[in-house]
N, C-alpha and C. Protein backbone atom coordinates (compact mmCIF):
# COMPACT_ATOMS: atom_id res chain seq x y z
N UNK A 1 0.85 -1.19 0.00
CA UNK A 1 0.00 0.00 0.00
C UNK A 1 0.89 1.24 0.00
N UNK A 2 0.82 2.11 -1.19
CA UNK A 2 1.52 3.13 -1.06
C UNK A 2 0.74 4.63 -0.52
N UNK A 3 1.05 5.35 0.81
CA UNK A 3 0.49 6.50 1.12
C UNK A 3 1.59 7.75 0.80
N UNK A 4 0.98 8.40 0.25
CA UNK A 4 1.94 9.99 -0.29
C UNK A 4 2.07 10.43 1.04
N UNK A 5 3.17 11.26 1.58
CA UNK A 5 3.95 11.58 2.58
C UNK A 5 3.56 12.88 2.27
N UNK A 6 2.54 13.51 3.38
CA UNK A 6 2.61 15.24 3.24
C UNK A 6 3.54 16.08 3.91
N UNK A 7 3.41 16.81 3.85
CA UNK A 7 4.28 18.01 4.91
C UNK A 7 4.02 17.57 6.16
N UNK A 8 2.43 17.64 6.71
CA UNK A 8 2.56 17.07 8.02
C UNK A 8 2.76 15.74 8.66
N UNK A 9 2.95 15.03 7.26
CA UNK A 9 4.01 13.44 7.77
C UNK A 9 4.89 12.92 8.03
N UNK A 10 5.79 14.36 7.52
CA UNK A 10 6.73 13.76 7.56
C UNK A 10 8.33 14.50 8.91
N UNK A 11 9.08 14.05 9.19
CA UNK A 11 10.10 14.91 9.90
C UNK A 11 11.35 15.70 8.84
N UNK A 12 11.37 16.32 8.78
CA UNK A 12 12.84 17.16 9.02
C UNK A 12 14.21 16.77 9.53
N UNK A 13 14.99 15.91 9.92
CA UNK A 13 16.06 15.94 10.23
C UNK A 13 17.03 15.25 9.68
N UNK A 14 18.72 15.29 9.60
CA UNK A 14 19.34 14.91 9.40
C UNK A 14 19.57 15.25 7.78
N UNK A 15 19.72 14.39 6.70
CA UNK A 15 20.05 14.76 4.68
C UNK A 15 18.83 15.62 4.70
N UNK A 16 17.97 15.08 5.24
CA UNK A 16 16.70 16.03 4.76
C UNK A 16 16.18 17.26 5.34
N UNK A 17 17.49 18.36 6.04
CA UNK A 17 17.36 19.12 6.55
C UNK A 17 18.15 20.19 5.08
N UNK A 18 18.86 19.84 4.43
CA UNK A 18 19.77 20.12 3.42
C UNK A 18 18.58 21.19 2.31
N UNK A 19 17.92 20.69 1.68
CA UNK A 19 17.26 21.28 0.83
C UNK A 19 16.24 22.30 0.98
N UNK A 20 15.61 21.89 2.72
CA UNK A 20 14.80 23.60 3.01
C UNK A 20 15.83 24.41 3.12
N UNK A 21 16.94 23.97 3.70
CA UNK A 21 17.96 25.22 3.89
C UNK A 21 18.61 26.08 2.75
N UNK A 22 18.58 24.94 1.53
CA UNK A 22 18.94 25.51 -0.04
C UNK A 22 18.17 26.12 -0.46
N UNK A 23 16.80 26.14 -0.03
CA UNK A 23 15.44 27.02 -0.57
C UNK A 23 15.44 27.99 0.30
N UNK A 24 15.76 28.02 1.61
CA UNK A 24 15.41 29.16 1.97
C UNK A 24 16.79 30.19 1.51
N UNK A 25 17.75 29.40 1.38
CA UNK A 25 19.10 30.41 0.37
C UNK A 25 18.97 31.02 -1.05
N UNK A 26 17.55 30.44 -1.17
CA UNK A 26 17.35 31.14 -2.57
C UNK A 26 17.17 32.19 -2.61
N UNK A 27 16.09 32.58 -1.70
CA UNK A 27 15.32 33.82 -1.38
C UNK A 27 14.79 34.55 -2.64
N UNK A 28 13.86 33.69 -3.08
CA UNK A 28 12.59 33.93 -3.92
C UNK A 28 11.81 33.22 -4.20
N UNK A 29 10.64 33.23 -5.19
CA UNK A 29 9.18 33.03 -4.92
C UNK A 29 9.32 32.02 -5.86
N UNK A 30 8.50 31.40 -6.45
CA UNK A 30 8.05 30.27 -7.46
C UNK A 30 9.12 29.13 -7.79
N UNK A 31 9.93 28.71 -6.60
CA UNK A 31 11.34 27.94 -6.66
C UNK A 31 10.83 26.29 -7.69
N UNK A 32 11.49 25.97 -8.37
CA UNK A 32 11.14 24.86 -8.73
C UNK A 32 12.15 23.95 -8.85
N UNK A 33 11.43 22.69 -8.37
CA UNK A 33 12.52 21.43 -8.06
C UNK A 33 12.17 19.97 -8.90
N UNK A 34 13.36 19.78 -8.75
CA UNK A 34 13.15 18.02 -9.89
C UNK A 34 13.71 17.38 -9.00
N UNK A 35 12.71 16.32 -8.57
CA UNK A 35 13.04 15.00 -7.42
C UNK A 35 13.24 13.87 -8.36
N UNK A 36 14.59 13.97 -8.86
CA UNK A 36 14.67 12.37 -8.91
C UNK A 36 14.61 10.96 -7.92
N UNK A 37 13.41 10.34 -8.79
CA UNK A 37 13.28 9.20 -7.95
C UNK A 37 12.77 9.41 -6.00
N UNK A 38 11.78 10.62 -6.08
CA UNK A 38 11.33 11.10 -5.11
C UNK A 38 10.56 10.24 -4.56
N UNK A 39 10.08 8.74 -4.59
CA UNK A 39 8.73 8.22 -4.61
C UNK A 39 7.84 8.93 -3.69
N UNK A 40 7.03 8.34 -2.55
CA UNK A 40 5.84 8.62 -1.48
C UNK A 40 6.49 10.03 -0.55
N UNK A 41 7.42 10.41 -0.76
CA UNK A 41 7.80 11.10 0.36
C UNK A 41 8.68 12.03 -0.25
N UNK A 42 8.05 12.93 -1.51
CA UNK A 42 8.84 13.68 -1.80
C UNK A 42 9.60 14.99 -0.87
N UNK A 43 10.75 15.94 -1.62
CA UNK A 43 11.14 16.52 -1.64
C UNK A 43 10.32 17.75 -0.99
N UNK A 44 9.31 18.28 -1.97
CA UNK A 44 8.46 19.12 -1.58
C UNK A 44 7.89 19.30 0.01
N UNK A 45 7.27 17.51 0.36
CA UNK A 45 6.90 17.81 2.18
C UNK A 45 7.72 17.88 2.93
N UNK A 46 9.11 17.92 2.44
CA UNK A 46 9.65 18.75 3.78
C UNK A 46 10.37 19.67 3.74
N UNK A 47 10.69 20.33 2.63
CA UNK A 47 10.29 22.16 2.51
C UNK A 47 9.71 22.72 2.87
N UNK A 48 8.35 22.14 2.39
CA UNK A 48 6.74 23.05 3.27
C UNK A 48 6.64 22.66 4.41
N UNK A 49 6.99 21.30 5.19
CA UNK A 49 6.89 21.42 6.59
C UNK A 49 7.95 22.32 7.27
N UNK A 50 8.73 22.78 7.17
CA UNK A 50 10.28 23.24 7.94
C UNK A 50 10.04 24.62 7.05
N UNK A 51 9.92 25.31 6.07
CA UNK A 51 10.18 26.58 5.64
C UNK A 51 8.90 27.25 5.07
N UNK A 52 7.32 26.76 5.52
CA UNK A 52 6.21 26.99 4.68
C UNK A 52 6.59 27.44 2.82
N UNK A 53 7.51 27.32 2.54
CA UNK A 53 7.91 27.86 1.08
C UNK A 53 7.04 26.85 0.05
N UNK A 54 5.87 27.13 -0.31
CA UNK A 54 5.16 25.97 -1.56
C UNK A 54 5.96 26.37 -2.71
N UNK A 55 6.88 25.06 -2.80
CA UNK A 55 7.40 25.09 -4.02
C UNK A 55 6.87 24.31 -5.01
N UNK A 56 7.45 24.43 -6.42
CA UNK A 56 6.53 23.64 -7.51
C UNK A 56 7.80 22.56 -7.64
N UNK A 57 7.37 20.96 -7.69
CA UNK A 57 8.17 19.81 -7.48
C UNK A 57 7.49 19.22 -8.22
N UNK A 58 8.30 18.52 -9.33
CA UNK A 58 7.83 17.21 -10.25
C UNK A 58 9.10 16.45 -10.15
N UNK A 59 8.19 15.21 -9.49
CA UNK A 59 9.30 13.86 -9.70
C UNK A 59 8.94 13.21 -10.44
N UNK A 60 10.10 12.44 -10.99
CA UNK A 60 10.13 10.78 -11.24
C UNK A 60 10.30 10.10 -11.14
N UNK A 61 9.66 9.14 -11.03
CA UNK A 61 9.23 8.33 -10.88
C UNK A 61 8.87 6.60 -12.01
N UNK A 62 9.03 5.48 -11.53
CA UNK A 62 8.72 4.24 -12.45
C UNK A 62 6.93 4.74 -13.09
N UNK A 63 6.87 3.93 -14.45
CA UNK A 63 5.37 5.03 -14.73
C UNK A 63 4.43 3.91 -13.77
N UNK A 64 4.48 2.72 -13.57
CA UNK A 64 3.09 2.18 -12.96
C UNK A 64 3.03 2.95 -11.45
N UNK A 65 4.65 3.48 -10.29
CA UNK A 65 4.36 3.87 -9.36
C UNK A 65 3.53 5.29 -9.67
N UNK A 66 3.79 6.01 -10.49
CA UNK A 66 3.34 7.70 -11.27
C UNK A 66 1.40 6.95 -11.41
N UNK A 67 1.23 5.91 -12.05
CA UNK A 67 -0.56 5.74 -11.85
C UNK A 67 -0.63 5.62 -10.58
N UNK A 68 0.14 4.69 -9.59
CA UNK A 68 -1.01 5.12 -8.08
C UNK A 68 -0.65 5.91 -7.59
N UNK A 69 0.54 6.90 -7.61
CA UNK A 69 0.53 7.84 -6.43
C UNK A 69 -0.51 8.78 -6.97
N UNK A 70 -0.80 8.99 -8.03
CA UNK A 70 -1.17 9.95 -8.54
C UNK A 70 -2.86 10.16 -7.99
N UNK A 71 -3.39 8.96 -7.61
CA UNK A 71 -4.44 9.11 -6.74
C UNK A 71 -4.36 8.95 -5.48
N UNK A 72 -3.51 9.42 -4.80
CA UNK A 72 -3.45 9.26 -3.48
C UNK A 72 -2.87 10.73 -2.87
N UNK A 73 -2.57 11.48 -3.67
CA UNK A 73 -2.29 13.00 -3.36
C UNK A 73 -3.50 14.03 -3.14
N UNK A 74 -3.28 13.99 -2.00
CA UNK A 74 -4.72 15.25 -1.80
C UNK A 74 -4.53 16.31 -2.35
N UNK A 75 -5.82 16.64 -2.70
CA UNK A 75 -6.42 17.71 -3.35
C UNK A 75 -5.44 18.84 -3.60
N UNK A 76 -5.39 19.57 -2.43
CA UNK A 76 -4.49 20.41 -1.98
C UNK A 76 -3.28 20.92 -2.01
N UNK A 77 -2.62 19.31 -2.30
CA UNK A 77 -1.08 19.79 -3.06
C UNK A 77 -0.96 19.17 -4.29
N UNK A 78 -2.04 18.91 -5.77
CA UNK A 78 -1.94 18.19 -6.51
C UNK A 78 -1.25 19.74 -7.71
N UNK A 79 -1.50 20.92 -7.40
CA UNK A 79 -1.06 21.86 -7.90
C UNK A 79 0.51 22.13 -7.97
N UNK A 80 0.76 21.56 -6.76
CA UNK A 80 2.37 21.80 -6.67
C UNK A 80 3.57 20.28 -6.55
N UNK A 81 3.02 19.51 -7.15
CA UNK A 81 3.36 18.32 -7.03
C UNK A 81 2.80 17.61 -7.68
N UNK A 82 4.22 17.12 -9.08
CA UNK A 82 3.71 16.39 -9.99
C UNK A 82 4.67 15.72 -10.11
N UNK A 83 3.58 14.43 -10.72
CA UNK A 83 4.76 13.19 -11.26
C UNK A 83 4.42 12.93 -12.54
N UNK A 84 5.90 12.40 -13.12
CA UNK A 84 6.60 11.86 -14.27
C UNK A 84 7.18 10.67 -14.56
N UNK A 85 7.27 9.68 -15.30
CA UNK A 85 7.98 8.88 -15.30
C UNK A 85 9.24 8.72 -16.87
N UNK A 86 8.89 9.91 -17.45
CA UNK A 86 10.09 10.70 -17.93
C UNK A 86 10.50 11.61 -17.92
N UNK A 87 12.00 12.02 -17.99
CA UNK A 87 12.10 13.84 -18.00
C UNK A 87 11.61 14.11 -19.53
N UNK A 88 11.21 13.69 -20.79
CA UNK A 88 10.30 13.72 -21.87
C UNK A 88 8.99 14.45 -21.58
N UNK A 89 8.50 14.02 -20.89
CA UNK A 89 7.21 14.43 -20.18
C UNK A 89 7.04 15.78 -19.51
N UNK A 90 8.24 16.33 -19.12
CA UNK A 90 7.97 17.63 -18.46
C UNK A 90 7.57 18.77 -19.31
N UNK A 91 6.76 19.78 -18.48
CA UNK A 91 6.12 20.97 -19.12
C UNK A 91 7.01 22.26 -18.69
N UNK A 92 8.07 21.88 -17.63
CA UNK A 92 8.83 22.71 -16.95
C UNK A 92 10.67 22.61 -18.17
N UNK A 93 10.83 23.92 -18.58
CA UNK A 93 12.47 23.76 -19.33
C UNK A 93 13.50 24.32 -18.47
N UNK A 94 13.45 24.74 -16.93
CA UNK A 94 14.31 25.50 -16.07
C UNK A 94 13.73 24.37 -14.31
N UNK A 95 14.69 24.23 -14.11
CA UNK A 95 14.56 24.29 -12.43
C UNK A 95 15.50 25.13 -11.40
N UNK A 96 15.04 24.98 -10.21
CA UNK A 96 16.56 25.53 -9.92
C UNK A 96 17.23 24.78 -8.96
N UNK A 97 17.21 23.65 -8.71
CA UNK A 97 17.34 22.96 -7.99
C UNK A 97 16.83 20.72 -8.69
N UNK A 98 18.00 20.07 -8.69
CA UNK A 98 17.75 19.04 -9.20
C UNK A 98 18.37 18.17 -7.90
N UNK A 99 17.18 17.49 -7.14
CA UNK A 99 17.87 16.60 -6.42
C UNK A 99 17.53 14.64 -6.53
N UNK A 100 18.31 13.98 -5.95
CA UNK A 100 18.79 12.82 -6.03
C UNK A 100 18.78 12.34 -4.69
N UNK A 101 17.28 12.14 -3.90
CA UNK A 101 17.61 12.20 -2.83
C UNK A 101 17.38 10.22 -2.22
N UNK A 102 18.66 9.63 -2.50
CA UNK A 102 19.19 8.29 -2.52
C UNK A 102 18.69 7.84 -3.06
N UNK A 103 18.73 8.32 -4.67
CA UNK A 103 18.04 7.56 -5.91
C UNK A 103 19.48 7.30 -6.87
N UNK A 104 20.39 8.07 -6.66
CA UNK A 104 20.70 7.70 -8.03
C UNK A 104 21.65 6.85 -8.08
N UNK A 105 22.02 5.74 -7.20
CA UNK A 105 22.77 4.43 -7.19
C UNK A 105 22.28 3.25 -8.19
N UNK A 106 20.90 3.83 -7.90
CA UNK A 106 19.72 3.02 -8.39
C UNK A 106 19.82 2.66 -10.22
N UNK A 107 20.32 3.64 -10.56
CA UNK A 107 20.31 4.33 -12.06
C UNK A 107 21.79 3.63 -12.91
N UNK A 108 21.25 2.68 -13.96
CA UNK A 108 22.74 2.42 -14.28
C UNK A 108 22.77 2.90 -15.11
N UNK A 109 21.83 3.78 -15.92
CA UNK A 109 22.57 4.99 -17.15
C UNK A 109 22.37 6.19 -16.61
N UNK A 110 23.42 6.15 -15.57
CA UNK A 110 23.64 7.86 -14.36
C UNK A 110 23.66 9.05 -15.25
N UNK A 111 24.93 8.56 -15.58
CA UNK A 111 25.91 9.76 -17.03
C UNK A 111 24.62 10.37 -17.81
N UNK A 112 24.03 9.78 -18.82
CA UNK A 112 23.12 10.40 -19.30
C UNK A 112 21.94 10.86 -18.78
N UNK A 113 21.46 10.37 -17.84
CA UNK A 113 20.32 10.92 -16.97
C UNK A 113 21.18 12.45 -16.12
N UNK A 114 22.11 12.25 -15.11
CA UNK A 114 23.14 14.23 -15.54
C UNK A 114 23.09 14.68 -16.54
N UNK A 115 23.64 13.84 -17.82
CA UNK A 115 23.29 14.79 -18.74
C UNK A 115 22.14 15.70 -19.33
N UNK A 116 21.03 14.91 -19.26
CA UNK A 116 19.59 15.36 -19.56
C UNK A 116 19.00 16.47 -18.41
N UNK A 117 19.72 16.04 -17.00
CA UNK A 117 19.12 17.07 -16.09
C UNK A 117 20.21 18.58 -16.49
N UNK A 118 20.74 18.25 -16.47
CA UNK A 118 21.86 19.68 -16.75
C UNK A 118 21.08 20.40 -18.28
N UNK A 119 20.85 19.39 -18.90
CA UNK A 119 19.45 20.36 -19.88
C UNK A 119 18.67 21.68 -19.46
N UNK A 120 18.42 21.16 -18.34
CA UNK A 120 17.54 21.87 -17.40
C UNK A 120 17.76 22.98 -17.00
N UNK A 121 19.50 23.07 -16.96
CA UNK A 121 20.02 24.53 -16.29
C UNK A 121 20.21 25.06 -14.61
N UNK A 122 19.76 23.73 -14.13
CA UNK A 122 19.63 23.72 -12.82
C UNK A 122 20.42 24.83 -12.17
N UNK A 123 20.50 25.56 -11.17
CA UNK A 123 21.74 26.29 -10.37
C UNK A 123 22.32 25.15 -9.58
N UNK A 124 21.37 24.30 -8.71
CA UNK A 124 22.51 23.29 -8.12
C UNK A 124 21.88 21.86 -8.44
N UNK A 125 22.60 21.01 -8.08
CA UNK A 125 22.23 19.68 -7.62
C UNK A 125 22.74 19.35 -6.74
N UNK A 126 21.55 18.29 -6.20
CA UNK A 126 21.59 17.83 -5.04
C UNK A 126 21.85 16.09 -4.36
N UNK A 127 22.99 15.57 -4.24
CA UNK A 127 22.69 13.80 -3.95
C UNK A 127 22.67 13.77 -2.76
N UNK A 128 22.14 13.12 -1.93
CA UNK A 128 21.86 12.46 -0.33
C UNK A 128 22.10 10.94 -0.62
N UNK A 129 22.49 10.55 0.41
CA UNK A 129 22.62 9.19 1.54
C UNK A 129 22.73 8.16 0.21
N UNK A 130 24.23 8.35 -0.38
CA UNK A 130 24.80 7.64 -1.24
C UNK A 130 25.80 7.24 -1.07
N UNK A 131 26.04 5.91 -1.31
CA UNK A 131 27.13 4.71 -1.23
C UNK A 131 28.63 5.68 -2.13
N UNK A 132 29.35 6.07 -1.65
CA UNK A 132 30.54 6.02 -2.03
C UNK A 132 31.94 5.71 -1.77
N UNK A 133 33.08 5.65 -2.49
CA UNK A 133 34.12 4.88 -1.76
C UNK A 133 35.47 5.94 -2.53
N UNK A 134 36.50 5.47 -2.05
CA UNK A 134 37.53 6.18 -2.66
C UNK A 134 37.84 6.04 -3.89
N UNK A 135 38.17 4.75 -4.09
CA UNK A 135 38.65 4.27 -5.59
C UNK A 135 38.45 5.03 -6.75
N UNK A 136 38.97 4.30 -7.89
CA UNK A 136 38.83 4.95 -9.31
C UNK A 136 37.71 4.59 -9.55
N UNK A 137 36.95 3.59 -9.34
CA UNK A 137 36.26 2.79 -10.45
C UNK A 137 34.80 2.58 -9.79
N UNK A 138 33.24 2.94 -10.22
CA UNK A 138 32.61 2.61 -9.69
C UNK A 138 32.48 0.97 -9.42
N UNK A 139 31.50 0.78 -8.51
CA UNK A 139 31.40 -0.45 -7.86
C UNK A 139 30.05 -1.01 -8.54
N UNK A 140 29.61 -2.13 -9.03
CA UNK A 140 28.17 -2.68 -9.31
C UNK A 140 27.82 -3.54 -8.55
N UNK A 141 27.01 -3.60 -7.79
CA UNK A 141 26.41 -4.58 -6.95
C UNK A 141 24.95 -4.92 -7.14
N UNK A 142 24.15 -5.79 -6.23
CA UNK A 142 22.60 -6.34 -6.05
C UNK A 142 22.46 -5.93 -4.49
N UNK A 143 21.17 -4.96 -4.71
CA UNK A 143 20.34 -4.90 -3.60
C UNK A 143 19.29 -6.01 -3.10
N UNK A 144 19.28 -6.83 -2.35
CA UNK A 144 17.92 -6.88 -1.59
C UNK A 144 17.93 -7.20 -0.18
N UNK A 145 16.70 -7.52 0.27
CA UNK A 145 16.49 -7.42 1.88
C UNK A 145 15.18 -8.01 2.03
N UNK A 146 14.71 -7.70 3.18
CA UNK A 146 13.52 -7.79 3.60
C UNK A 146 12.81 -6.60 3.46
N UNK A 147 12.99 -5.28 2.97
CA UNK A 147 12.30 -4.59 2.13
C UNK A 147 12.24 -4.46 0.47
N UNK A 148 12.50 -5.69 -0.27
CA UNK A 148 12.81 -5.62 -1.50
C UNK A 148 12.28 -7.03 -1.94
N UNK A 149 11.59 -7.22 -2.82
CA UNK A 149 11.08 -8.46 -3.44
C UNK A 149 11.86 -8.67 -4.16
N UNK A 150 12.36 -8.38 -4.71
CA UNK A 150 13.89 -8.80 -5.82
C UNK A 150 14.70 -7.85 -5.58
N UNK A 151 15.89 -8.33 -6.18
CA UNK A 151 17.54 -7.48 -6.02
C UNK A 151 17.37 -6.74 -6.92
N UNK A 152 17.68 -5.19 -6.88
CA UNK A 152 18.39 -4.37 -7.36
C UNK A 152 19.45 -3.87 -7.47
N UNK A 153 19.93 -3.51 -8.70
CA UNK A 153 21.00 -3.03 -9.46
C UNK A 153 21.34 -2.01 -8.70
N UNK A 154 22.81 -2.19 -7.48
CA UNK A 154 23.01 -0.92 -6.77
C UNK A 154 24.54 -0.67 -7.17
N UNK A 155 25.01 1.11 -7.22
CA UNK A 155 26.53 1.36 -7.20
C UNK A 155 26.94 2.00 -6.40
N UNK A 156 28.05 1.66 -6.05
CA UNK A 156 28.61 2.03 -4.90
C UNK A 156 29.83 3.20 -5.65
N UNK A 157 29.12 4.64 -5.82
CA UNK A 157 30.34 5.65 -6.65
C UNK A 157 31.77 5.71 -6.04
N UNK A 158 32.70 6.21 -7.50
CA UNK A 158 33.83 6.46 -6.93
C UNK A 158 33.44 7.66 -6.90
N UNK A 159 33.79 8.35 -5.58
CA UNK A 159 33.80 9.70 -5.01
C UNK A 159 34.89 10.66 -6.07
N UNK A 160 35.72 10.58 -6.26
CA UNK A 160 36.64 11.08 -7.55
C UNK A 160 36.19 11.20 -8.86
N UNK A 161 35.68 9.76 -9.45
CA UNK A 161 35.18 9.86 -10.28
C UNK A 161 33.66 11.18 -10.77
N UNK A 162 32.91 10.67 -9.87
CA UNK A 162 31.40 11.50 -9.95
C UNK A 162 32.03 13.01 -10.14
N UNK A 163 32.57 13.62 -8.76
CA UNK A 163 32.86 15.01 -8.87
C UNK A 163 33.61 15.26 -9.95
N UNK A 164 34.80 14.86 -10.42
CA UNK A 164 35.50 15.04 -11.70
C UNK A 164 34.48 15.64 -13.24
N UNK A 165 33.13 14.21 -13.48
CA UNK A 165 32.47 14.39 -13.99
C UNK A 165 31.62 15.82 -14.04
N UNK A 166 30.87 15.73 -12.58
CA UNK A 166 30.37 16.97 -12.48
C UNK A 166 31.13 18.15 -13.44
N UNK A 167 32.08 18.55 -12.54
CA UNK A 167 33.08 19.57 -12.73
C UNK A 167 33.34 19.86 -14.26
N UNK A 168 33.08 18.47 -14.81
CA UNK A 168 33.54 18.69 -16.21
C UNK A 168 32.41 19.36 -17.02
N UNK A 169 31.00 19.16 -16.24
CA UNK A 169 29.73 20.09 -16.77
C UNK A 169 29.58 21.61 -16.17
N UNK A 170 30.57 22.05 -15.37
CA UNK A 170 30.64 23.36 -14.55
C UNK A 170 30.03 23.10 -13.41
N UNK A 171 30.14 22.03 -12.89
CA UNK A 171 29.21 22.36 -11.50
C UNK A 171 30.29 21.61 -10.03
N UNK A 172 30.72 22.57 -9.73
CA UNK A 172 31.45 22.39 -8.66
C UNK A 172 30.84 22.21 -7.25
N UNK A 173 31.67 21.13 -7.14
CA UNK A 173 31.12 20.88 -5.20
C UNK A 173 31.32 21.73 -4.19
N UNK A 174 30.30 22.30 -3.77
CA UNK A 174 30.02 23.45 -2.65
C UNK A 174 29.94 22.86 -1.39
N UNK A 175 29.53 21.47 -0.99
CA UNK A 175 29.15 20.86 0.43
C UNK A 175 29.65 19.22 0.16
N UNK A 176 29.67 18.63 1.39
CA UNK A 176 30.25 17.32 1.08
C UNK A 176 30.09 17.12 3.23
N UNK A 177 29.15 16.08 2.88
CA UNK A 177 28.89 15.29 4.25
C UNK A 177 29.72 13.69 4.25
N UNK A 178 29.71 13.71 4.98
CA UNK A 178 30.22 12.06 5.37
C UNK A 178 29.75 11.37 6.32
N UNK A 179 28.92 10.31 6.02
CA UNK A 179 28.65 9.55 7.50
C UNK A 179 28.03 8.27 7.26
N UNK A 180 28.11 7.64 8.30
CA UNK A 180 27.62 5.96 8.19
C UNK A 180 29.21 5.06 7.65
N UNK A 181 29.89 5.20 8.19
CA UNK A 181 31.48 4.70 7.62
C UNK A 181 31.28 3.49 9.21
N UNK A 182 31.73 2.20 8.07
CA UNK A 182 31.90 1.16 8.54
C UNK A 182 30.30 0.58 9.52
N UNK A 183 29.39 0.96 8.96
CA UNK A 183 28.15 0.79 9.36
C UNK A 183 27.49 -0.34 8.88
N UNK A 184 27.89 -0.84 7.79
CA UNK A 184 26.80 -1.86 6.75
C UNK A 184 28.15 -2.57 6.35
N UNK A 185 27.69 -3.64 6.05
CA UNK A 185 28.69 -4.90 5.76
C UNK A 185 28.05 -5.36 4.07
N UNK A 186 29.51 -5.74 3.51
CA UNK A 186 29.42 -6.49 2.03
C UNK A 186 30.29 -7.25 1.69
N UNK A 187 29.72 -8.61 1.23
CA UNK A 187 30.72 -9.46 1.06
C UNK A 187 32.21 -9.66 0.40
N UNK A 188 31.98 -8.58 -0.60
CA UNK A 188 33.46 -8.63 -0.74
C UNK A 188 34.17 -7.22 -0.93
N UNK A 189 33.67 -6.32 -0.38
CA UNK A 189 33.90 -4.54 -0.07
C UNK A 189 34.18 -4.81 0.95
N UNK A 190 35.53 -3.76 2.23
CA UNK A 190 35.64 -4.11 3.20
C UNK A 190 34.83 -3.08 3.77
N UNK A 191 33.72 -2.67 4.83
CA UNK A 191 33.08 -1.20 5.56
C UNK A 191 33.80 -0.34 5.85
N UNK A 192 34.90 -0.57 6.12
CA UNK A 192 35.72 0.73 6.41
C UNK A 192 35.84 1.93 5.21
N UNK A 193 35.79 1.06 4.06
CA UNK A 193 36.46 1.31 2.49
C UNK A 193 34.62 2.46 1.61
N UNK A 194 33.54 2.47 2.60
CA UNK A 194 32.82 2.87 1.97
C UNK A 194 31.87 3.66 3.02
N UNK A 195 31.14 4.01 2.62
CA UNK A 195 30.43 5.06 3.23
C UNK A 195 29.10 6.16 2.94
N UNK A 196 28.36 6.50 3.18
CA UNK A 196 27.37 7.64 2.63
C UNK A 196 27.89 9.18 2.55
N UNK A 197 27.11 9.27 1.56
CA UNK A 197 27.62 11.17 1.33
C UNK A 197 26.39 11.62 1.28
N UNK A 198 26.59 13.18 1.15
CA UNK A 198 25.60 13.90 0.66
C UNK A 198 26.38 15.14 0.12
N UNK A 199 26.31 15.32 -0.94
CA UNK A 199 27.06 16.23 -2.15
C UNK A 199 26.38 16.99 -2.56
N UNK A 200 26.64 18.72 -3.02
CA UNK A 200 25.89 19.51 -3.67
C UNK A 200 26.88 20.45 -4.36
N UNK A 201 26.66 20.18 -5.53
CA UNK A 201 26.83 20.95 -6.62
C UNK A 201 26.47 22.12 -6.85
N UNK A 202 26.81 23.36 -7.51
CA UNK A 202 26.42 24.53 -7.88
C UNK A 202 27.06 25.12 -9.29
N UNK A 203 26.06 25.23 -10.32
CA UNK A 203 26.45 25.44 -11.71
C UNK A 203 27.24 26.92 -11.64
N UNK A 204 28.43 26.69 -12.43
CA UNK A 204 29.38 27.62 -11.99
C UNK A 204 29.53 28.45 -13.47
N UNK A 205 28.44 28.40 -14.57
CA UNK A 205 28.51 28.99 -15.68
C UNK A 205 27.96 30.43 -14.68
């Protein structure tokens, strides 16, 4: 059963304190954001819970999850919160703000999906609570658990690599968190060797 996560569902703390604080650094009116891979609990409710700022947010989303959430959004915020299950589909050619909030491990054609968002013109981007490690070389692995009916396709970034990339589109790293080191175990990665980030970019044209 999937329930959409409003403003008043949801908390504020910790990665997800990051992006009201980037909105309220905007300091202006009609802010618009692209949630990649935002599912039930976008981006948007916890802006508006922590900064009342109604911003305009379209995620994407897989298209069968885009048919049910799409009836399960009240009334109320169906104006400022839309879903997609392509960036093809959007009616929006500017955002100012593109985030990745622990989606884009998920993604094994990353490169071109940056590329297509940088279409966009974004001023920053945004990744949260992502697997990265030192090395040269990204990592490919399988997700599952007891929240996952089948394994997914997960990567564990090279931290060098990604920013390099960035950089090479003008968008330089402004923030860089670190945490959860040596927290989660993998069979043949040692925990020490990997870790979560949260990275933000800022287009430096």
């Amino acid at each position: 059963i999937v329930k959409f996560m409003t403003p008043e569902d949801v908390e504020v703390s910790g990665r997800h304190n990051i992006l009201p604080i980037l909105v309220l650094s905007l300091n202006k009116r009609n802010i618009k954001i692209l949630d990649y891979g935002g599912g039930a609990n976008p981006a948007y409710s916890y802006i508006e819970n922590s900064t009342k700022i109604k911003t305009k947010t379209c995620v994407i989303e897989q298209e069968n999850f885009c048919r049910i959430i799409k009836n399960k959004i009240p009334n109320k915020y169906k104006k400022r919160i839309k879903y997609f299950s392509s960036l093809n589909q959007l009616d929006e050619i500017y955002f100012d703000i593109v985030c990745f909030n622990s989606s884009i491990q998920y993604l094994e054609d990353y490169k071109k999906i940056l590329d297509d968002v940088i279409k966009l013109k974004p001023l920053y981007i945004l990744i949260t609570r992502t697997n990265f490690h030192m090395g040269k070389e990204d990592y490919y692995t399988l997700e599952n658990g007891p929240a996952f009916s089948s394994c997914h396709p997960y990567i564990f970034f090279s931290y060098h690599k990604l920013t390099k990339l960035l950089k090479s589109k003008k968008y330089n790293l402004v923030f860089s968190n670190k945490y959860n080191i040596n927290k989660y175990k993998h069979s043949s990665i040692d925990g020490k060797t990997f870790f979560h980030k949260d990275l933000l970019f800022k287009n430096m044209n």
